[in-house]
Protein backbone atom coordinates (compact mmCIF):
# COMPACT_ATOMS: atom_id res chain seq x y z
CA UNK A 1 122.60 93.15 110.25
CA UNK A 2 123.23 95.12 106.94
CA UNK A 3 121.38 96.85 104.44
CA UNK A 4 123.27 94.53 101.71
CA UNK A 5 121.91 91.37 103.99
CA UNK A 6 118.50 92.52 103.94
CA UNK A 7 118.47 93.42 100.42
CA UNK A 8 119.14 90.31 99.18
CA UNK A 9 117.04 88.69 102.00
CA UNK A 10 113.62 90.28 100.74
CA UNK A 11 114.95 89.49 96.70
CA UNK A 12 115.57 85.68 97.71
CA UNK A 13 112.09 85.99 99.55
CA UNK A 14 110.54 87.29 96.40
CA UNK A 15 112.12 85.28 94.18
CA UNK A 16 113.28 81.86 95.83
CA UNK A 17 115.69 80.87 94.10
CA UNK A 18 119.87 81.29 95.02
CA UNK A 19 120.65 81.51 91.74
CA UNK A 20 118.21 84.26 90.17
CA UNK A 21 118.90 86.33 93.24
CA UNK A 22 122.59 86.21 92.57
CA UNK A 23 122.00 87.32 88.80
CA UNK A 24 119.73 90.04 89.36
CA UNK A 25 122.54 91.41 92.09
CA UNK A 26 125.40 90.75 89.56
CA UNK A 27 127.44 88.38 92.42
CA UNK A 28 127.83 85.02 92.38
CA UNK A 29 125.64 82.17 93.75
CA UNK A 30 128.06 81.75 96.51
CA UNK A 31 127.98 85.51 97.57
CA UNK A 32 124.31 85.23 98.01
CA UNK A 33 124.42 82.18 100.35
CA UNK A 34 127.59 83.66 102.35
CA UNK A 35 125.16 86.99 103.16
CA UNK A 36 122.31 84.95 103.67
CA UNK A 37 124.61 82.55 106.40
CA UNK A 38 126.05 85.61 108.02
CA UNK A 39 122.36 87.08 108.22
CA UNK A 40 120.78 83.55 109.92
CA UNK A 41 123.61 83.46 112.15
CA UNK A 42 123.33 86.87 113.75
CA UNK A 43 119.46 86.44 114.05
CA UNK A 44 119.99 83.07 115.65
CA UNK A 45 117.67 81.38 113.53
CA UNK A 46 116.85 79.76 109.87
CA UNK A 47 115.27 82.33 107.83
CA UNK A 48 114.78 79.92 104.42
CA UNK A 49 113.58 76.30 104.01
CA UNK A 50 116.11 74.88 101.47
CA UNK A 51 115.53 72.64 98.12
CA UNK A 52 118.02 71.45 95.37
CA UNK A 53 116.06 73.94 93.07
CA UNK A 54 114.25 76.97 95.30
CA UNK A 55 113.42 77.73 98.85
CA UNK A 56 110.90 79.30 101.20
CA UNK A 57 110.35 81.32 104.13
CA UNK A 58 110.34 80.06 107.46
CA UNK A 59 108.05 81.66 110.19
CA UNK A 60 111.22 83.09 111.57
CA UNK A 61 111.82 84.86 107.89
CA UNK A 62 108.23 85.56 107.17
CA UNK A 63 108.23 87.49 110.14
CA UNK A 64 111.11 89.43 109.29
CA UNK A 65 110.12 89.85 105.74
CA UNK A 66 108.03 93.16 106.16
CA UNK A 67 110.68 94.46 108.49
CA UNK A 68 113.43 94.27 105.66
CA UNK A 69 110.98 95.86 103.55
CA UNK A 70 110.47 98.53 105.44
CA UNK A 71 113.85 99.41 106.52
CA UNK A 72 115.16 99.08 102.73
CA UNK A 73 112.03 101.61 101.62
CA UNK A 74 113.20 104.17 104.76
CA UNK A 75 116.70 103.66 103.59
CA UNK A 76 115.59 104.89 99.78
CA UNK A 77 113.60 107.81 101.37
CA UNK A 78 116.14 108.98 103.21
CA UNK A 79 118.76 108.72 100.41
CA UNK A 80 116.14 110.53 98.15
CA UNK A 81 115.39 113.11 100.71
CA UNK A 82 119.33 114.24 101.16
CA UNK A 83 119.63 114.55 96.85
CA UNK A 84 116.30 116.49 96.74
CA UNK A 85 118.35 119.38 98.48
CA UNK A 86 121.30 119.16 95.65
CA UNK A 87 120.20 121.94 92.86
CA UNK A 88 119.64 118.96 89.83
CA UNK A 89 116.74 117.12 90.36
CA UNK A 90 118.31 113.33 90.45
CA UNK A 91 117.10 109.78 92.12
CA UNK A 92 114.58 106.78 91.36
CA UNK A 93 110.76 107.19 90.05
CA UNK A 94 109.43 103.86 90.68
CA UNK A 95 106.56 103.77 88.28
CA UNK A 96 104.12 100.59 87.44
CA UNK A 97 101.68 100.69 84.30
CA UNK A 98 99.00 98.96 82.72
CA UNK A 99 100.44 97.04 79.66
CA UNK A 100 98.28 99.21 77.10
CA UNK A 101 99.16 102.76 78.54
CA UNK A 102 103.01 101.37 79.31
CA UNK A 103 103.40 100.22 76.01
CA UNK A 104 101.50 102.84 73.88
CA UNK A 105 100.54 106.22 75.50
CA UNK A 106 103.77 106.55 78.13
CA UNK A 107 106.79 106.71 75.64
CA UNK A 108 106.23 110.25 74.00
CA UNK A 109 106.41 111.13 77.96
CA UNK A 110 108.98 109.36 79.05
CA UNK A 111 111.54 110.46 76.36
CA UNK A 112 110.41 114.32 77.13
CA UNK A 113 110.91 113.26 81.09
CA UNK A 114 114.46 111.70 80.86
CA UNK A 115 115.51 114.29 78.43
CA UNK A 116 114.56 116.67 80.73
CA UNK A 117 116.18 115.07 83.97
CA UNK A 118 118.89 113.30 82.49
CA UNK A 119 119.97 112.36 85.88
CA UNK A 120 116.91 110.56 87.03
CA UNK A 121 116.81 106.77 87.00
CA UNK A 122 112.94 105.83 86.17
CA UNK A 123 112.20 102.46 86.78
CA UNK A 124 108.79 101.29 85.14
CA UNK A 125 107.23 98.16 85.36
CA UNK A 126 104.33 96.87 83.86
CA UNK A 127 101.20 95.06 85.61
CA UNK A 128 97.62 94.46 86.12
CA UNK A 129 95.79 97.36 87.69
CA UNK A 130 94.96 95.50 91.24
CA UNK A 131 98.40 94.53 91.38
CA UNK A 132 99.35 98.53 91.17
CA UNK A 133 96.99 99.49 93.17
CA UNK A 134 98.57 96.87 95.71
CA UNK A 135 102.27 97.68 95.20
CA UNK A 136 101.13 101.53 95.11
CA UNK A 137 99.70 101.09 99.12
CA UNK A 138 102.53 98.35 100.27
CA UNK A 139 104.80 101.25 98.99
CA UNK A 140 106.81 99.02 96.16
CA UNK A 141 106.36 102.29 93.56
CA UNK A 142 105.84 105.44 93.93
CA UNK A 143 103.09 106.13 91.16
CA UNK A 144 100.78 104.18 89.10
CA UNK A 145 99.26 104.14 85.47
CA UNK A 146 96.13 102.75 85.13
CA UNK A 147 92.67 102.62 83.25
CA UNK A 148 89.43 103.53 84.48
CA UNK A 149 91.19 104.80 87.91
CA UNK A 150 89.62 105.53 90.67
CA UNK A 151 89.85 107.16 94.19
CA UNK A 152 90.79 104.61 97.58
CA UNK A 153 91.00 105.73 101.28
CA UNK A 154 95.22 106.20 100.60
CA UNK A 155 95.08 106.77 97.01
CA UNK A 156 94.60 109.95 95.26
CA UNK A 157 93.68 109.64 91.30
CA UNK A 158 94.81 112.43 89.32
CA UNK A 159 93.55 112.30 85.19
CA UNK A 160 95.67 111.65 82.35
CA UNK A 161 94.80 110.91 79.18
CA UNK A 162 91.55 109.45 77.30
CA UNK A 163 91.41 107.26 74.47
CA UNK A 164 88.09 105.01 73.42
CA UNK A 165 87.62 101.67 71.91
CA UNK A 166 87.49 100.35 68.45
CA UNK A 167 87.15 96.91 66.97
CA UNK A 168 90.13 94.97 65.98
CA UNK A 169 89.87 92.51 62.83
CA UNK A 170 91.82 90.82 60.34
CA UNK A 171 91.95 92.08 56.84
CA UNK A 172 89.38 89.63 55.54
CA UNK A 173 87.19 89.83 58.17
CA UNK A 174 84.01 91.46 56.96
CA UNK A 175 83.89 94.28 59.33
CA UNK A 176 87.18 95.07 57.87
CA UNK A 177 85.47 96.42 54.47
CA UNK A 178 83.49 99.22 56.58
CA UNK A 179 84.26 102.53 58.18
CA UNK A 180 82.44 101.72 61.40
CA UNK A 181 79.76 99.19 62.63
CA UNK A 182 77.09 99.51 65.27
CA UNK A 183 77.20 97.46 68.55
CA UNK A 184 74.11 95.36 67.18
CA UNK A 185 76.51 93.73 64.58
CA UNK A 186 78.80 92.46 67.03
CA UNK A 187 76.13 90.19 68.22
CA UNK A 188 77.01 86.34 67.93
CA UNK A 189 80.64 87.41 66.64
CA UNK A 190 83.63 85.46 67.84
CA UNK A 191 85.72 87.44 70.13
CA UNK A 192 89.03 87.54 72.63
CA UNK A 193 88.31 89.49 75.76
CA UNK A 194 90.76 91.13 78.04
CA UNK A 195 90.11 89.19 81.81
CA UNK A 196 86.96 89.36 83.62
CA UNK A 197 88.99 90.81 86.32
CA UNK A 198 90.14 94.10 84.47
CA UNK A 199 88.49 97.49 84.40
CA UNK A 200 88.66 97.47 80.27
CA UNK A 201 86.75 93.90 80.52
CA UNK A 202 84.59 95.01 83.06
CA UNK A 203 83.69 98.29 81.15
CA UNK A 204 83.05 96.59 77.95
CA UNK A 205 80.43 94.03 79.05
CA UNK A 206 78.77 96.86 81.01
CA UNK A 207 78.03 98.47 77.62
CA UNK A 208 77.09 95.38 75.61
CA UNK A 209 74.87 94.30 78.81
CA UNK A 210 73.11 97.19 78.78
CA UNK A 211 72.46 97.37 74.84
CA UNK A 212 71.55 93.54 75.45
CA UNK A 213 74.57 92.61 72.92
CA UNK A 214 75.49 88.31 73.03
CA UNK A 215 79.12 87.74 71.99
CA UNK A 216 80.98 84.51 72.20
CA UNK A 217 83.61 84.98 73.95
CA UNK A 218 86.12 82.32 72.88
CA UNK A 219 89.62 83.11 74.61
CA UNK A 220 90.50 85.39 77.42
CA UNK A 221 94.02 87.21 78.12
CA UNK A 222 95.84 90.62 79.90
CA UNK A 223 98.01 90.92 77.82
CA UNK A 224 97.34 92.88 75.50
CA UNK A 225 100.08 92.21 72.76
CA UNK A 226 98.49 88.42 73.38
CA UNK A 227 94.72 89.63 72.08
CA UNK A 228 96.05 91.38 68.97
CA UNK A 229 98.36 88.22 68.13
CA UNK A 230 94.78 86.23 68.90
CA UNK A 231 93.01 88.51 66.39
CA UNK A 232 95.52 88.02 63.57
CA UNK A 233 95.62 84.18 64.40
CA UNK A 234 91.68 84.70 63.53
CA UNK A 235 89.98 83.16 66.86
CA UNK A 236 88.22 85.96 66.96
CA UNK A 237 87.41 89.94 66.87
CA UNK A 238 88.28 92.34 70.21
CA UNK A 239 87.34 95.92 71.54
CA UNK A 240 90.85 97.10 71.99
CA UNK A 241 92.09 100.71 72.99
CA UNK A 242 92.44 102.86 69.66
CA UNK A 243 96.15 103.75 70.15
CA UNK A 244 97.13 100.41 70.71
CA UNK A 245 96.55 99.43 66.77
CA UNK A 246 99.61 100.64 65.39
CA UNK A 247 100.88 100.76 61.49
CA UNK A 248 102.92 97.73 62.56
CA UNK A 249 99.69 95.83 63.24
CA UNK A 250 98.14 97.32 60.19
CA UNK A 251 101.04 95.53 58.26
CA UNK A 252 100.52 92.32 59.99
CA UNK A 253 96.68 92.25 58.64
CA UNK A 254 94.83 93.69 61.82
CA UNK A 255 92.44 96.79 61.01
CA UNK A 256 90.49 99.32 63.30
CA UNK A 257 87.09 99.64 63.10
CA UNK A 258 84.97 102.39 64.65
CA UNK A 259 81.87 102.10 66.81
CA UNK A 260 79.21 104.19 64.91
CA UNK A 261 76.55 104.64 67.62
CA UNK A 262 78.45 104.71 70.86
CA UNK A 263 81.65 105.45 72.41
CA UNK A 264 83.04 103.52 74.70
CA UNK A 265 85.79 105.57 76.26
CA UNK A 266 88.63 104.55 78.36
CA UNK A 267 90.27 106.99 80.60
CA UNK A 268 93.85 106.68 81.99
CA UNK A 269 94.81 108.11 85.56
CA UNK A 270 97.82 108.34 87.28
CA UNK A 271 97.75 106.74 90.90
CA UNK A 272 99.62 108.84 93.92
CA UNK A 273 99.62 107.41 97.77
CA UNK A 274 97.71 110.53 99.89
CA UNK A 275 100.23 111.69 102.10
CA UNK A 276 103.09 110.38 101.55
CA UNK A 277 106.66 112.03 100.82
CA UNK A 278 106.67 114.07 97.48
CA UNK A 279 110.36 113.59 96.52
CA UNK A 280 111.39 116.32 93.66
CA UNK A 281 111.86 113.50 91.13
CA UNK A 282 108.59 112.06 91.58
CA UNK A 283 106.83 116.06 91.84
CA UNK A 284 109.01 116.12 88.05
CA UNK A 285 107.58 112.84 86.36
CA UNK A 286 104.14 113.94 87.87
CA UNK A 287 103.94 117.48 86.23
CA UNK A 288 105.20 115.58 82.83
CA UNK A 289 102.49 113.22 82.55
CA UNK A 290 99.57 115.54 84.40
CA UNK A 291 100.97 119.30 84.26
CA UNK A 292 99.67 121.90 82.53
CA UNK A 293 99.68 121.67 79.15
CA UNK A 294 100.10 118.13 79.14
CA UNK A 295 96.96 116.58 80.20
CA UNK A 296 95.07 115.55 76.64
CA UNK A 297 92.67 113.63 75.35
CA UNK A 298 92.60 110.63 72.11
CA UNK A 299 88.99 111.83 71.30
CA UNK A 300 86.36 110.06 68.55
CA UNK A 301 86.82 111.46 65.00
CA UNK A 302 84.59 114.26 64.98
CA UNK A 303 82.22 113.17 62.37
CA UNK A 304 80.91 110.74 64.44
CA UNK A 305 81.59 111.02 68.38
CA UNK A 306 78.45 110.77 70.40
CA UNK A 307 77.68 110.82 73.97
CA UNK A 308 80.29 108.29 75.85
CA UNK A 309 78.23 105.73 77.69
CA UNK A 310 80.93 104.73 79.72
């Protein structure tokens, strides 16, 4: 059984399909079905249940599955663990964000980061915060971005950055005339909504519940490059994080609009497994993103920042 074998075992188990496998390995289809052969014959059994198109796991491979995963995360530690004592800090960050912070607040820190450790491969994927929070405890990454963080029995939250919520219309929109609105005059509006399942979603109808605000919510999405086509499309307004409106969206007819009479803020925390092994390059992106100096805020315009109520 070797590491190669298993590697491509757990992608094809991920995946399920021969041919995907093979391009995200750079081999040929053929190379991934030889491996996968060799691999059922020394085990003595059939791992996959076989299709023209895809295949699945057998009990005999869905028992080995978390095996392979394990040995192939031991495998990186210990190949991490032997560069951590060469003088350059070098190896893989395996890093998972929130689509928002990924897209909007991480790149000023990730240029600073790789310019800094040139040698360091970081590897950053983006996805929904239970998902990270998931991958972060089954040990798929090594840290997590999220929004609205908070502490678990393995994970450790440390802050990051703080932004707040504005409203996002098109140019002819009436709100788009104003400096800022109040929350009563988003009452009855149209609106796309981030899922019910997401911490922004959940924060934002915790505020208009409690000011006993109706909206109508007429489309739902994660994505968050989705809601802002949505808005320009015109089905409806959205409460979106203030960094995420860019000058390119300004161009394309969306405009910001601020909350006059509350701020609903929106806090971003970086997610860390308790206990586990602090390789150098990991310690490195940390301090970048949470070290002194760097932790900062996106705070309300002065003139009119209030008490946050969330």
């Amino acid at each position: 059984m070797e590491l190669y074998q298993l590697k491509l075992f757990v992608d094809l188990a991920e995946i399920g399909n021969f041919t995907k496998v093979a391009s995200h390995n750079y081999i040929t289809q053929a190379a991934v079905t030889l491996q996968i052969r060799k691999l059922e014959n020394e085990l003595g059994v059939q791992l996959f249940h076989r299709t023209t198109r895809t295949c699945a796991l057998l009990e005999a491979g869905d028992r080995l599955l978390p095996y392979a995963r394990h040995i192939l995360q031991k495998t990186d530690e210990a190949n991490q663990a032997v560069r951590d004592t060469a003088a350059e800090i070098s190896g893989l960050v395996r890093a998972a964000a929130v689509h928002s912070a990924g897209l909007y607040e991480l790149p000023p820190y990730v240029r600073t980061f790789l310019k800094k450790y040139p040698k360091v491969n970081l590897r950053l994927d983006y996805r929904t915060s239970d998902e990270i929070y998931r991958s972060l405890q089954d040990g798929e990454i090594d840290l997590g971005i999220v929004a609205y963080p908070h502490d678990m029995p393995r994970i450790e939250c440390v802050p990051f950055l703080r932004d707040h919520l504005v409203v996002a219309c098109t140019k002819d929109h009436p709100f788009a005339r104003k400096r800022d609105v109040t929350l009563a005059e988003l009452a009855g509006q149209n609106f796309v909504q981030f899922g019910l399942d997401t911490p922004t979603r959940r924060a934002t109808d915790a505020v208009l519940q409690e000011h006993n605000i109706k909206i109508e919510v007429r489309m739902e999405c994660d994505n968050i490059e989705i809601l802002k086509q949505m808005v320009e499309l015109g089905f409806g307004i959205a409460l979106l994080p203030e960094q995420s409106l860019t000058p390119a969206n300004r161009t394309a007819g969306l405009r910001a609009v601020a909350l006059r009479d509350v701020v609903i803020e929106r806090p971003l925390g970086v997610l860390i497994l308790k206990n586990a092994p602090r390789f150098r390059a990991v310690g490195a992106f940390m301090s970048t993103l949470c070290g002194p100096g760097q932790n900062g805020t996106k705070p309300a315009p002065a003139a009119r920042r209030k008490k946050p109520t969330v």
